[in-house]
N, C-alpha and C. Protein backbone atom coordinates (compact mmCIF):
# COMPACT_ATOMS: atom_id res chain seq x y z
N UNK A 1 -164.72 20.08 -24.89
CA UNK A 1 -164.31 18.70 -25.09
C UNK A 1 -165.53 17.78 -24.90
N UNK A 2 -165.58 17.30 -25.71
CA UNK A 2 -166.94 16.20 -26.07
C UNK A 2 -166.35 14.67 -25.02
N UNK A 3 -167.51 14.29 -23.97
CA UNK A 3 -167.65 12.97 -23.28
C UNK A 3 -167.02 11.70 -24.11
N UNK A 4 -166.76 10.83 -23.16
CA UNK A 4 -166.40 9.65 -24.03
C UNK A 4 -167.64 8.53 -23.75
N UNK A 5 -168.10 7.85 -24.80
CA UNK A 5 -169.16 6.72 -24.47
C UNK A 5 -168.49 5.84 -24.56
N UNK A 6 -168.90 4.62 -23.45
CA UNK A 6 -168.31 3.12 -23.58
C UNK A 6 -169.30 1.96 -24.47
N UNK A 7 -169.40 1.99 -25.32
CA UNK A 7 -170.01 0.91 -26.25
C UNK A 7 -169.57 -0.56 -26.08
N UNK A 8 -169.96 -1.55 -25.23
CA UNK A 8 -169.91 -2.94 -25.66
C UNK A 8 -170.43 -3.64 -27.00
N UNK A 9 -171.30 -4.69 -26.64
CA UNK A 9 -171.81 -5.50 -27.77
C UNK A 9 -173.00 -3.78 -28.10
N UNK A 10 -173.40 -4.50 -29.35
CA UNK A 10 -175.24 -3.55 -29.23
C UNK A 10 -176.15 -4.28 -30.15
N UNK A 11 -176.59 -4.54 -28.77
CA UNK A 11 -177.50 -5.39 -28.87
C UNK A 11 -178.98 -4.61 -29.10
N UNK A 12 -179.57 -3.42 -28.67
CA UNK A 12 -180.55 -2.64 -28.27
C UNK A 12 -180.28 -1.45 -29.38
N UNK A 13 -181.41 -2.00 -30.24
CA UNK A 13 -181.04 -0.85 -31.45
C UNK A 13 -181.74 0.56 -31.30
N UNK A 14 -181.96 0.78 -30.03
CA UNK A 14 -182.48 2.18 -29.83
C UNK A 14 -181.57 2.86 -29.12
N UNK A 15 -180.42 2.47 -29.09
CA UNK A 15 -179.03 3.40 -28.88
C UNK A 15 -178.70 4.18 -30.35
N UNK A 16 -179.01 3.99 -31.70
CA UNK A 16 -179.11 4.76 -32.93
C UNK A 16 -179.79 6.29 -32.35
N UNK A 17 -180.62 6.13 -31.37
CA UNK A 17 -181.78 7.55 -31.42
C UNK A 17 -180.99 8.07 -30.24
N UNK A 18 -180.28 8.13 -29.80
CA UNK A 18 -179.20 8.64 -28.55
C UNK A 18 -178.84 10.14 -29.83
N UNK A 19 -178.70 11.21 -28.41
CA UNK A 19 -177.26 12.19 -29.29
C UNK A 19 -175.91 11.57 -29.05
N UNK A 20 -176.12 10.55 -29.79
CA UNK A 20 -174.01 10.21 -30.01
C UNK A 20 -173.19 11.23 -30.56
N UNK A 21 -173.92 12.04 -31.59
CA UNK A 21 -172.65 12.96 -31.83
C UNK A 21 -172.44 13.61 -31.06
N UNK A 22 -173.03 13.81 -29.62
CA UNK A 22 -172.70 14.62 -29.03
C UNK A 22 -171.08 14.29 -28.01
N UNK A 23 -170.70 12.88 -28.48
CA UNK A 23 -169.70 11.90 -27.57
C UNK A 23 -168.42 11.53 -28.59
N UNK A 24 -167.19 11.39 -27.89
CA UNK A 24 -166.40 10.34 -28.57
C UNK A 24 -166.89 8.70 -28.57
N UNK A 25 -167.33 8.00 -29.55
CA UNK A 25 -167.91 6.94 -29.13
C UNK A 25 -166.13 5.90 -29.03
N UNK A 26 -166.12 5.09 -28.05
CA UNK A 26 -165.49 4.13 -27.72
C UNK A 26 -166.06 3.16 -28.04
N UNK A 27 -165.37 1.80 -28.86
CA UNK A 27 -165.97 0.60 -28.85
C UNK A 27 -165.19 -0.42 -28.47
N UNK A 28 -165.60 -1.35 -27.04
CA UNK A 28 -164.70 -2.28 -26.66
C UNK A 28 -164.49 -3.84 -26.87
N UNK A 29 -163.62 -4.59 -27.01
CA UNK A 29 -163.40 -5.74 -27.07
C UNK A 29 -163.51 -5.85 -28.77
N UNK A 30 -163.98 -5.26 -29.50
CA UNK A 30 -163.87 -5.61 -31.00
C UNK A 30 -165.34 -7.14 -30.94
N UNK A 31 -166.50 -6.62 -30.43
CA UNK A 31 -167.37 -7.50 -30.99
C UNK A 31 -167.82 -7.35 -32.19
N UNK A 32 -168.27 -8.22 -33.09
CA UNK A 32 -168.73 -8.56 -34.13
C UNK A 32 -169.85 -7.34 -34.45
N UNK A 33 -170.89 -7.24 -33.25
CA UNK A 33 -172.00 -6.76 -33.14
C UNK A 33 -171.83 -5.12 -33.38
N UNK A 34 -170.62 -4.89 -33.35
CA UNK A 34 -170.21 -3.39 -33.15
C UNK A 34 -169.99 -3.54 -35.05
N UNK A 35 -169.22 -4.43 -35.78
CA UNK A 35 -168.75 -3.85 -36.97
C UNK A 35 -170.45 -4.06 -37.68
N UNK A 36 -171.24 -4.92 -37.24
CA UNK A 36 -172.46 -5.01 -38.15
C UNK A 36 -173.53 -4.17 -38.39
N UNK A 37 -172.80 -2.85 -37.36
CA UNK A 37 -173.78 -1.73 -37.27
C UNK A 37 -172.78 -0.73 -37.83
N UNK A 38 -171.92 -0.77 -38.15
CA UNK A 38 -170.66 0.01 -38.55
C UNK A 38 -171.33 1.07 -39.57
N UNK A 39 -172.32 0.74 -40.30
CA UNK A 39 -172.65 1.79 -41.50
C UNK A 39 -173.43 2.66 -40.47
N UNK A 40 -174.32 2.27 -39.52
CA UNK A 40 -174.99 3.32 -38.17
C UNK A 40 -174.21 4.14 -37.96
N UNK A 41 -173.11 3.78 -37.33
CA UNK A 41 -172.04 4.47 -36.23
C UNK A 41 -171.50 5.41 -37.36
N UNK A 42 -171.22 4.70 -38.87
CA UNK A 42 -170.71 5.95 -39.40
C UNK A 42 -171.12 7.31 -39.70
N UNK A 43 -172.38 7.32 -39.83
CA UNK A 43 -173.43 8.31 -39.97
C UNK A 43 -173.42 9.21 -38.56
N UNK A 44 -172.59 9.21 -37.89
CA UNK A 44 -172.52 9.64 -36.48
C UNK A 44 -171.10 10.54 -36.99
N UNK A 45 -171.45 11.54 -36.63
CA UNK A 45 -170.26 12.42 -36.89
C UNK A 45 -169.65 13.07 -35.82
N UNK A 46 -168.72 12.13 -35.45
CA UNK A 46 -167.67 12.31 -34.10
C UNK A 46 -166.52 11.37 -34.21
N UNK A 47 -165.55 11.53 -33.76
CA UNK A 47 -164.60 10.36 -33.19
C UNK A 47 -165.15 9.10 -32.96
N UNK A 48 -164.45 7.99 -33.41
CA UNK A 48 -164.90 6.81 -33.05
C UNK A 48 -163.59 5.88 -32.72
N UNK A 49 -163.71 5.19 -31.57
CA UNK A 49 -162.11 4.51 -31.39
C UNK A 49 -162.81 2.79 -31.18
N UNK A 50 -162.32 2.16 -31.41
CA UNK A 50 -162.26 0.71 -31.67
C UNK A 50 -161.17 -0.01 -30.89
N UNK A 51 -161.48 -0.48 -29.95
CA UNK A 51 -160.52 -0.88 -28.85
C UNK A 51 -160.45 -2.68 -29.41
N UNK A 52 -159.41 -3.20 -30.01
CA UNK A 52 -159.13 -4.53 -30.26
C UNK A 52 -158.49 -5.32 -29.09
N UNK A 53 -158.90 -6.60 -28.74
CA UNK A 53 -158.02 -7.49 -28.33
C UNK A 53 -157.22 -8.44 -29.80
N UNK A 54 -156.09 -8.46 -29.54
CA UNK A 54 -155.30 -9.23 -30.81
C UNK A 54 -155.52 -10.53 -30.59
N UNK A 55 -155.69 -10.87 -29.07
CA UNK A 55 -155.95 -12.53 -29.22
C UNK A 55 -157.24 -12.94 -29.36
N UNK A 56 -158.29 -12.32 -29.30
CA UNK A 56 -159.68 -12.01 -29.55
C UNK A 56 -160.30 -11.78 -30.80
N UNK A 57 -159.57 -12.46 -31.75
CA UNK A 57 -160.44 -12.01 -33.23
C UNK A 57 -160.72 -12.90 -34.14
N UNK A 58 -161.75 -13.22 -34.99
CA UNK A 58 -162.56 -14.43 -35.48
C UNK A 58 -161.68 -14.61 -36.79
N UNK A 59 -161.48 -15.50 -37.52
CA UNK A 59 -161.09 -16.13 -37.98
C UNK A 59 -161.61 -16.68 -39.13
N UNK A 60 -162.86 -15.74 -39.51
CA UNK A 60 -163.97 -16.08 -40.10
C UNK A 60 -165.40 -16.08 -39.93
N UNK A 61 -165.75 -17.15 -39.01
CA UNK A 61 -167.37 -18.03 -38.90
C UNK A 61 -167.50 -16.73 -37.58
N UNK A 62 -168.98 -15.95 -38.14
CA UNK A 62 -169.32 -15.27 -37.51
C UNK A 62 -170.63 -15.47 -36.79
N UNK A 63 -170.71 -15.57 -35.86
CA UNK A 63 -173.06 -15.47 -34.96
C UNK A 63 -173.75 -14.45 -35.61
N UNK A 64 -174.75 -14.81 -36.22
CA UNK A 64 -175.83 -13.65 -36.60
C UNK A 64 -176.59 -13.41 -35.16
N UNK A 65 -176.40 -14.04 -33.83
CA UNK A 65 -176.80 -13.99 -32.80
C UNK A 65 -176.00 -13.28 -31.56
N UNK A 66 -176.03 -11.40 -31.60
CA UNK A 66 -175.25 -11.53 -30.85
C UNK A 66 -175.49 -11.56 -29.30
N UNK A 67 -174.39 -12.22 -28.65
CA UNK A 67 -174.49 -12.09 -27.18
C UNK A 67 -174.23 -10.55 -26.25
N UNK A 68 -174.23 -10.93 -24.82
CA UNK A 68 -173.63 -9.86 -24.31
C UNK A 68 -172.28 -9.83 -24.33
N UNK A 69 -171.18 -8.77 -24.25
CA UNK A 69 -169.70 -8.90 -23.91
C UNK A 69 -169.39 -9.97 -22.65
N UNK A 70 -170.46 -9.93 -21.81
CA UNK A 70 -169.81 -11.06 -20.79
C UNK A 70 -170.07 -12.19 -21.15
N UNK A 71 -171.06 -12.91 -22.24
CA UNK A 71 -171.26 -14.09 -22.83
C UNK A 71 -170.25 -13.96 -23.77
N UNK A 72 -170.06 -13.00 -24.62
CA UNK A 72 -169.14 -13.39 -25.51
C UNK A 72 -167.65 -13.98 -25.28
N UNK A 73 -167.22 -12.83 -24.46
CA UNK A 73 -165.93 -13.47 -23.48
C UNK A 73 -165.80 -14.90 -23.00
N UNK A 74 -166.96 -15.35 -22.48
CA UNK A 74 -166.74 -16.63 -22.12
C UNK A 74 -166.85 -17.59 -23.17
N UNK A 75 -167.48 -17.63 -24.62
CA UNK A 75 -167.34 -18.32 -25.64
C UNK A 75 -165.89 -17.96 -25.90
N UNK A 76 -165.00 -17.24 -26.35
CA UNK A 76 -164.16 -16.63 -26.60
C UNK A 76 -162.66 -17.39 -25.87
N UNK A 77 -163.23 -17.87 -24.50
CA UNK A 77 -162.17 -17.80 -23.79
C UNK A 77 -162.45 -19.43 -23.71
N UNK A 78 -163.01 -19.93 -24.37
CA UNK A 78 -163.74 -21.26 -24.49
C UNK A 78 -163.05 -21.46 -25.71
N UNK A 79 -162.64 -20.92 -26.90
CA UNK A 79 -162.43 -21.12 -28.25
C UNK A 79 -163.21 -20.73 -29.38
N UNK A 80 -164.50 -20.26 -28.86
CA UNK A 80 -165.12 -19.94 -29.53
C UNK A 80 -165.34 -17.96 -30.11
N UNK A 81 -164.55 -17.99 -31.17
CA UNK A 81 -164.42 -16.42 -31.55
C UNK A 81 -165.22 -15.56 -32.25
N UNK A 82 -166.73 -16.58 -32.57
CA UNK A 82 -167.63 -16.26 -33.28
C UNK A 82 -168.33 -14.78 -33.11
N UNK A 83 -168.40 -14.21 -31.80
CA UNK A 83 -168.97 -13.03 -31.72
C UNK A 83 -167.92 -11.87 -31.91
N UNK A 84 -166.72 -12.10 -32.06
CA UNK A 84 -165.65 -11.22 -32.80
C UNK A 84 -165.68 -10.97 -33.95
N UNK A 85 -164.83 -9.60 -34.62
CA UNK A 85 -164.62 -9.03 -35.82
C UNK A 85 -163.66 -9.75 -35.87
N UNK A 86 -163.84 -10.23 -37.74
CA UNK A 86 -162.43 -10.63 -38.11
C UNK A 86 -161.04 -9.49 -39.19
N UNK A 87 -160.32 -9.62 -39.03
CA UNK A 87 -158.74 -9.21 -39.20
C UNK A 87 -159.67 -8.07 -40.44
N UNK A 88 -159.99 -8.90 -41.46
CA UNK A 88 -160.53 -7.56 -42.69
C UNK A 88 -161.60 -6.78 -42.25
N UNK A 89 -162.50 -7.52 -40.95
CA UNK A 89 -163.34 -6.02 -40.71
C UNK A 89 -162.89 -5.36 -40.16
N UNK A 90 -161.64 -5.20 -39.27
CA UNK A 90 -160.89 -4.45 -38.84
C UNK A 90 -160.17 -3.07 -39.41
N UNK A 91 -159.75 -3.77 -40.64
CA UNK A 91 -159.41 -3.10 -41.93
C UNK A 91 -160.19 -2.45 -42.30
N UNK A 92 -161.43 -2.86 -42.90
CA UNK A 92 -162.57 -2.21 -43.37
C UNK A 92 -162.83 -0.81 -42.30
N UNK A 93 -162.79 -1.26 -40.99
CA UNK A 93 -163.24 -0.05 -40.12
C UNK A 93 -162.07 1.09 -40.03
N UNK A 94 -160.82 0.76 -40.47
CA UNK A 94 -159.80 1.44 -40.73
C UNK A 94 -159.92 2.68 -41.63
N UNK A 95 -160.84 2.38 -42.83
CA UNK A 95 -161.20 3.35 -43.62
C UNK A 95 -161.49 4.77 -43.17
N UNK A 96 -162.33 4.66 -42.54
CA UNK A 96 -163.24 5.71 -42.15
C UNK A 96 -162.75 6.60 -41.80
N UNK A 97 -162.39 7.69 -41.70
CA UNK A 97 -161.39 9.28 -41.31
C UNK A 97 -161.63 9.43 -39.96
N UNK A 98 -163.16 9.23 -39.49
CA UNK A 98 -163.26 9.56 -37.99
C UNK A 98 -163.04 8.72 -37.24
N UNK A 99 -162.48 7.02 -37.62
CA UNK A 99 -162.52 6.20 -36.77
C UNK A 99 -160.87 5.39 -36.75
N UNK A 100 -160.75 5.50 -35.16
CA UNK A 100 -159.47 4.86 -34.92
C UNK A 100 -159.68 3.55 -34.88
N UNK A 101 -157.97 2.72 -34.55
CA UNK A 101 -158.25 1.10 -33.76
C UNK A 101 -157.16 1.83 -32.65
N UNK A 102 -157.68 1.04 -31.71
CA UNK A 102 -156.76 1.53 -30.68
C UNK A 102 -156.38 -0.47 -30.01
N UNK A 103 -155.81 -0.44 -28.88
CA UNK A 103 -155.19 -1.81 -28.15
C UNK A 103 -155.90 -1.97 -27.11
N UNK A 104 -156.12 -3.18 -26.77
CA UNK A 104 -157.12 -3.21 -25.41
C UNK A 104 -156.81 -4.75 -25.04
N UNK A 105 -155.09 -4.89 -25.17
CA UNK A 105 -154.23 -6.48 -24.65
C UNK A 105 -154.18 -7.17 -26.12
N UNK A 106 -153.80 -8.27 -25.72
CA UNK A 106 -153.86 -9.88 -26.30
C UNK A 106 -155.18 -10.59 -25.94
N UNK A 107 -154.27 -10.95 -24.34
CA UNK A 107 -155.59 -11.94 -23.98
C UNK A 107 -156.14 -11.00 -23.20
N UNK A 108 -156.82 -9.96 -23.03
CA UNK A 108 -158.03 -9.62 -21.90
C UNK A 108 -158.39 -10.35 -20.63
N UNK A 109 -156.79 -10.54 -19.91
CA UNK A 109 -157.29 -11.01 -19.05
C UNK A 109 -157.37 -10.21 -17.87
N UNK A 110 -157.91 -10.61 -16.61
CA UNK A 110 -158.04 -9.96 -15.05
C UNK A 110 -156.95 -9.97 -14.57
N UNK A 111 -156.41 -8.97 -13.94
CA UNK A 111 -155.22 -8.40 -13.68
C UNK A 111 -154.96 -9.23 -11.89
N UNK A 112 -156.24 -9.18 -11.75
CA UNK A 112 -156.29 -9.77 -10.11
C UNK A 112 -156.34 -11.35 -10.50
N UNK A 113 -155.66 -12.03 -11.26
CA UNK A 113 -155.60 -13.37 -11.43
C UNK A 113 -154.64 -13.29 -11.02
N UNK A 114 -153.41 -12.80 -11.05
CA UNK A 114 -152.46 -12.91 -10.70
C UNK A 114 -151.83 -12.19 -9.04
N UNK A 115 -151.14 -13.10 -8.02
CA UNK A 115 -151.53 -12.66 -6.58
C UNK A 115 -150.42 -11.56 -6.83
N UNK A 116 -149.09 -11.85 -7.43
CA UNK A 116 -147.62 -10.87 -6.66
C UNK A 116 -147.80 -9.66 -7.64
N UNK A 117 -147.13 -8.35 -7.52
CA UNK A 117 -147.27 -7.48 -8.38
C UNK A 117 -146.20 -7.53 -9.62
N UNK A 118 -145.33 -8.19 -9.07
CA UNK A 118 -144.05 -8.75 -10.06
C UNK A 118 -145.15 -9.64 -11.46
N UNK A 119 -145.51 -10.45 -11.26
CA UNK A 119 -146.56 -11.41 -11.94
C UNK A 119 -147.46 -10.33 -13.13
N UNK A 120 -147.98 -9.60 -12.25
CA UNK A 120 -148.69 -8.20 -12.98
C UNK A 120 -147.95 -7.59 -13.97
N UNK A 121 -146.61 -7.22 -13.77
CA UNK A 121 -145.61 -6.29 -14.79
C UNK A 121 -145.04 -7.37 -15.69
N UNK A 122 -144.40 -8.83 -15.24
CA UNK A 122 -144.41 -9.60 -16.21
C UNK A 122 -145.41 -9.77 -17.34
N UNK A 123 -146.75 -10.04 -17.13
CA UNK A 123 -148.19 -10.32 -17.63
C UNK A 123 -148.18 -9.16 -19.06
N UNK A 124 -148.20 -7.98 -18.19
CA UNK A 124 -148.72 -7.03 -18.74
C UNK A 124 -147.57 -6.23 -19.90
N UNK A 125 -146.43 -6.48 -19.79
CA UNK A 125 -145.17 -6.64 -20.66
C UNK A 125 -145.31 -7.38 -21.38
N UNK A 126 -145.81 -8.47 -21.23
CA UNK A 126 -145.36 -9.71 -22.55
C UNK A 126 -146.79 -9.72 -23.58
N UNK A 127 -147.25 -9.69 -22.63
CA UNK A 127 -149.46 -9.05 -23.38
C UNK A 127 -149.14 -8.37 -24.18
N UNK A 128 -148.40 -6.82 -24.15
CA UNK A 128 -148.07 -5.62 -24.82
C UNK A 128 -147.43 -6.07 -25.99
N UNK A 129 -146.27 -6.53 -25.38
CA UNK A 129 -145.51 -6.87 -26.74
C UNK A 129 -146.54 -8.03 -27.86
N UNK A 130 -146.62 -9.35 -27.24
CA UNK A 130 -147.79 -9.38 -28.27
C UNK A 130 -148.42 -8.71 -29.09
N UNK A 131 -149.45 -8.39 -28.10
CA UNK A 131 -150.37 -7.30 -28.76
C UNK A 131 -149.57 -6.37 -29.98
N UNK A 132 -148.56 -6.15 -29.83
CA UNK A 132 -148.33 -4.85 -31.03
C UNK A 132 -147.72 -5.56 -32.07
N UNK A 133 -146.60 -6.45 -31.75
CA UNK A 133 -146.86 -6.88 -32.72
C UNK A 133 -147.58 -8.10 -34.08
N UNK A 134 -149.11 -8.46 -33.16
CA UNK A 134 -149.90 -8.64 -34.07
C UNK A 134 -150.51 -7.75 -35.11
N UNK A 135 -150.66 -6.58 -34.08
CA UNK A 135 -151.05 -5.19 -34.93
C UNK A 135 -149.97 -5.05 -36.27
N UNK A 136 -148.96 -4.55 -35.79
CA UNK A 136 -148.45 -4.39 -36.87
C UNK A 136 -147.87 -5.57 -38.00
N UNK A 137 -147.98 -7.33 -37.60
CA UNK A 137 -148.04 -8.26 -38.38
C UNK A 137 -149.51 -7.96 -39.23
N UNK A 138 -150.74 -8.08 -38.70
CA UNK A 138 -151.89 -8.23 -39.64
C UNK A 138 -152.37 -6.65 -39.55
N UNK A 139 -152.57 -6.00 -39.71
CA UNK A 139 -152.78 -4.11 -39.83
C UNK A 139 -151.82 -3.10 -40.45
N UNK A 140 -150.44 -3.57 -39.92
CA UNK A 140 -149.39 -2.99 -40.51
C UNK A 140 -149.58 -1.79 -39.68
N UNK A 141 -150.06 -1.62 -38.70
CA UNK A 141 -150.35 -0.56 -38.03
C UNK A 141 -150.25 -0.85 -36.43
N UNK A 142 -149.69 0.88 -35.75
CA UNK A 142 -149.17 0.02 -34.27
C UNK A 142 -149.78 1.47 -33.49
N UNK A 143 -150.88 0.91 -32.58
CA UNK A 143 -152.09 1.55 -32.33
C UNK A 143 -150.74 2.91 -31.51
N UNK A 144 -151.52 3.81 -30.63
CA UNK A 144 -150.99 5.11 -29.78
C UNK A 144 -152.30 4.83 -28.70
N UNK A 145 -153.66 4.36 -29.18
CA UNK A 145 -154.49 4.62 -28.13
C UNK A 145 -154.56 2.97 -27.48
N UNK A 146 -155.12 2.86 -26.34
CA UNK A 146 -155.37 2.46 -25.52
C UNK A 146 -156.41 1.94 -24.35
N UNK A 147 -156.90 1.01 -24.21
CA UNK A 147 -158.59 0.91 -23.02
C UNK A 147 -157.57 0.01 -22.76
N UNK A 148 -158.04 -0.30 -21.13
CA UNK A 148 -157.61 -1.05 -20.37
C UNK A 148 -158.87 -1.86 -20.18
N UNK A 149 -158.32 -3.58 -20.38
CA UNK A 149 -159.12 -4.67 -20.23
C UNK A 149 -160.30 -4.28 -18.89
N UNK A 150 -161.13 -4.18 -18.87
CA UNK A 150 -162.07 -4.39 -17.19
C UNK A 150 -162.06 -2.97 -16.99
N UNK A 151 -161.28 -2.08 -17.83
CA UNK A 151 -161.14 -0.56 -17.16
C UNK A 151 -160.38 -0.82 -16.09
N UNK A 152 -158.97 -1.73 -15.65
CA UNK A 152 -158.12 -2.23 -14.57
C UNK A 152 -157.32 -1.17 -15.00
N UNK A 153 -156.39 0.20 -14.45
CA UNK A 153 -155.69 0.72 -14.64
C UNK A 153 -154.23 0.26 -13.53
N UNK A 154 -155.25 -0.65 -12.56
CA UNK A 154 -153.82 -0.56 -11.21
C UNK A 154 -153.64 0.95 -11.05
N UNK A 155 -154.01 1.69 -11.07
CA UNK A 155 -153.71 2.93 -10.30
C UNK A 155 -152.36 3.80 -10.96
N UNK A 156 -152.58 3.67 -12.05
CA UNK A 156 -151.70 3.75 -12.95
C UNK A 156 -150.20 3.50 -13.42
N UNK A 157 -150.41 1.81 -12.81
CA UNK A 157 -149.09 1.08 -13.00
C UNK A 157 -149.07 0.78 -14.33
N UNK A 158 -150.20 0.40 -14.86
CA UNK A 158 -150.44 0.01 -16.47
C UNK A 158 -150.30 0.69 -17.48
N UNK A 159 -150.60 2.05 -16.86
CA UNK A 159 -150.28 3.35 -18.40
C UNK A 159 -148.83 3.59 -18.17
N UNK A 160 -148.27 3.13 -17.34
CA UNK A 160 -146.81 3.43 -16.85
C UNK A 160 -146.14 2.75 -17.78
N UNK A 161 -146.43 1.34 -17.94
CA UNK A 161 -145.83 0.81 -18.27
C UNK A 161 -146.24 0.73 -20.06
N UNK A 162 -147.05 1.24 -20.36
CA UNK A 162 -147.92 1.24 -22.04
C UNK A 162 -147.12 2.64 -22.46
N UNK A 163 -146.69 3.63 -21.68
CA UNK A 163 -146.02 5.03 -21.69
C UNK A 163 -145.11 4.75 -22.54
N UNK A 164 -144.05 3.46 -22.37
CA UNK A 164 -142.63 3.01 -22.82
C UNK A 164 -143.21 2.27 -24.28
N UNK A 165 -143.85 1.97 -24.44
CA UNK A 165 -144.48 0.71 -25.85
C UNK A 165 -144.86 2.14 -26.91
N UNK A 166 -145.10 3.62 -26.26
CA UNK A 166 -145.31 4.89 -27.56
C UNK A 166 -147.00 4.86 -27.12
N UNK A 167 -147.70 4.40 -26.73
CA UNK A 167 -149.18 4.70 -26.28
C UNK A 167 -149.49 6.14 -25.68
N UNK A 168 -150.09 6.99 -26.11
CA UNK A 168 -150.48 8.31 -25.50
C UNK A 168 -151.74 8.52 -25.43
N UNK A 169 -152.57 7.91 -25.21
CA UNK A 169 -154.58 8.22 -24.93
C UNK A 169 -154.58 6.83 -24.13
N UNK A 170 -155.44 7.25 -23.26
CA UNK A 170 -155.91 6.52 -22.60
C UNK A 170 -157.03 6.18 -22.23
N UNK A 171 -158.28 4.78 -21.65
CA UNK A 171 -158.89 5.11 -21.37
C UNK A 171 -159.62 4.16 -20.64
N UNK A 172 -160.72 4.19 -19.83
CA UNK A 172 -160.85 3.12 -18.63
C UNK A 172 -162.07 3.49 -18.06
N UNK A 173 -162.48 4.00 -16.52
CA UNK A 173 -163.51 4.21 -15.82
C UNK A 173 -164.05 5.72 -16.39
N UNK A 174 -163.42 6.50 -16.82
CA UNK A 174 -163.75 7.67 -17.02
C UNK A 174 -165.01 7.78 -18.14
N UNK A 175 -165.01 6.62 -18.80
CA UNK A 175 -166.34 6.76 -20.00
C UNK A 175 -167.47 6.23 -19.58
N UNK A 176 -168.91 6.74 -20.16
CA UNK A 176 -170.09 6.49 -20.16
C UNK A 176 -170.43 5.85 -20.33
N UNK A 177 -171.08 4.55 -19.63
CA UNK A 177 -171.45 3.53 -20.36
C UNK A 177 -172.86 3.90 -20.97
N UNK A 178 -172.97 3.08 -22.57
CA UNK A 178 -174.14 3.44 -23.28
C UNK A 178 -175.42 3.08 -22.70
N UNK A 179 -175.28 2.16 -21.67
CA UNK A 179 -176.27 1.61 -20.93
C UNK A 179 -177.03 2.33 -20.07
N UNK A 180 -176.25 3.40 -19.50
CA UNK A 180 -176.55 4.48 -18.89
C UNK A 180 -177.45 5.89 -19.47
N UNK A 181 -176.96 5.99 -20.43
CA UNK A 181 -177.70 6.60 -21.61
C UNK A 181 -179.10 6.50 -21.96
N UNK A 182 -178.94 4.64 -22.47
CA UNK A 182 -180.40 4.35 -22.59
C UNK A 182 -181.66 4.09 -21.59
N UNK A 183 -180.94 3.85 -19.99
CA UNK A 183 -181.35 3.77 -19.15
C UNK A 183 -182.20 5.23 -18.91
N UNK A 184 -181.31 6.48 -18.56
CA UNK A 184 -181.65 7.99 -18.30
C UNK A 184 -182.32 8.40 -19.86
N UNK A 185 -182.85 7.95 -20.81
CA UNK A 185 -184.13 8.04 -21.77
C UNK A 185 -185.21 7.59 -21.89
N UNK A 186 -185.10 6.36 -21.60
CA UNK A 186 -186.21 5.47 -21.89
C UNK A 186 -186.48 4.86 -20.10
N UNK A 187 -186.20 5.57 -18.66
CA UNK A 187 -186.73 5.35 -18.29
C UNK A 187 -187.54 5.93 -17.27
């Protein structure tokens, strides 16, 4: 069984010279920066999963500048969706035989925003439902896989509750970050 890599933005184009095929590559939050390398990644012959937020996706007007995932988030959560894929590159990445979309919320938010655990199962219920059915409003498609926002599993109150919505893969702390990768090569 082949590792899983955690891919954010990519920004550092000497993650191309990595053995990726040697990984399931994961890609999170659905940045922009991930579909503009999309012809790279395809040339990579492995699994590829695409973790979307549904409330997280551009609308069009894209940055030829991309940020990090933690800058982008905060434009994002500002109004600004520019470092996101929009709805048809989504589609477009749909094509590809080796590559999934999987769910990764609505809003991406921190699970510890909220103090009671009641608050948490509300949150994370009504997120879900969202979430799917935007998927299946603009995709026509209603993901099975799964990343948890922050890699927050709650200790597996969250797959508990994603178990009942038909979700069966999961995924969170257990993957590599690519950063790590390029770090243990180049340093």
């Amino acid at each position: 069984m082949k590792h899983i890599l955690m891919i954010h933005e990519v920004i550092d184009e000497r993650i191309f010279d990595l053995p990726l095929d040697n990984y399931v590559l994961t890609f999170d939050d659905g940045l922009y920066s991930q579909y503009h390398y999309r012809k790279e990644f395809q040339k990579v012959n492995t699994e590829k999963i695409y973790f979307i937020s549904s409330g997280i996706v551009s609308s069009g007007e894209q940055s030829d500048t991309f940020l990090t995932c933690k800058e982008a988030h905060q434009q994002a959560f500002n109004g600004d969706m520019s470092q996101y894929m929009t709805i048809d590159q989504i589609k477009d990445l749909m094509t590809d035989p080796l590559t999934s979309i999987g769910g990764h919320s609505h809003s991406h938010t921190r699970l510890n925003t909220f103090e009671r655990l009641k608050e948490k199962f509300e949150y994370i219920e009504s997120d879900t439902e969202t979430m799917l059915e935007w998927f299946k409003k603009n995709l026509n498609y209603i993901p099975t896989k799964f990343c948890f926002p922050y890699n927050e599993d709650m200790d597996g109150l969250y797959k508990g509750l994603l178990l009942k919505h038909g979700f069966t893969e999961f995924h969170g702390r257990e993957r590599i970050p690519v950063e790590k990768l390029l770090h243990d090569e180049y340093q």
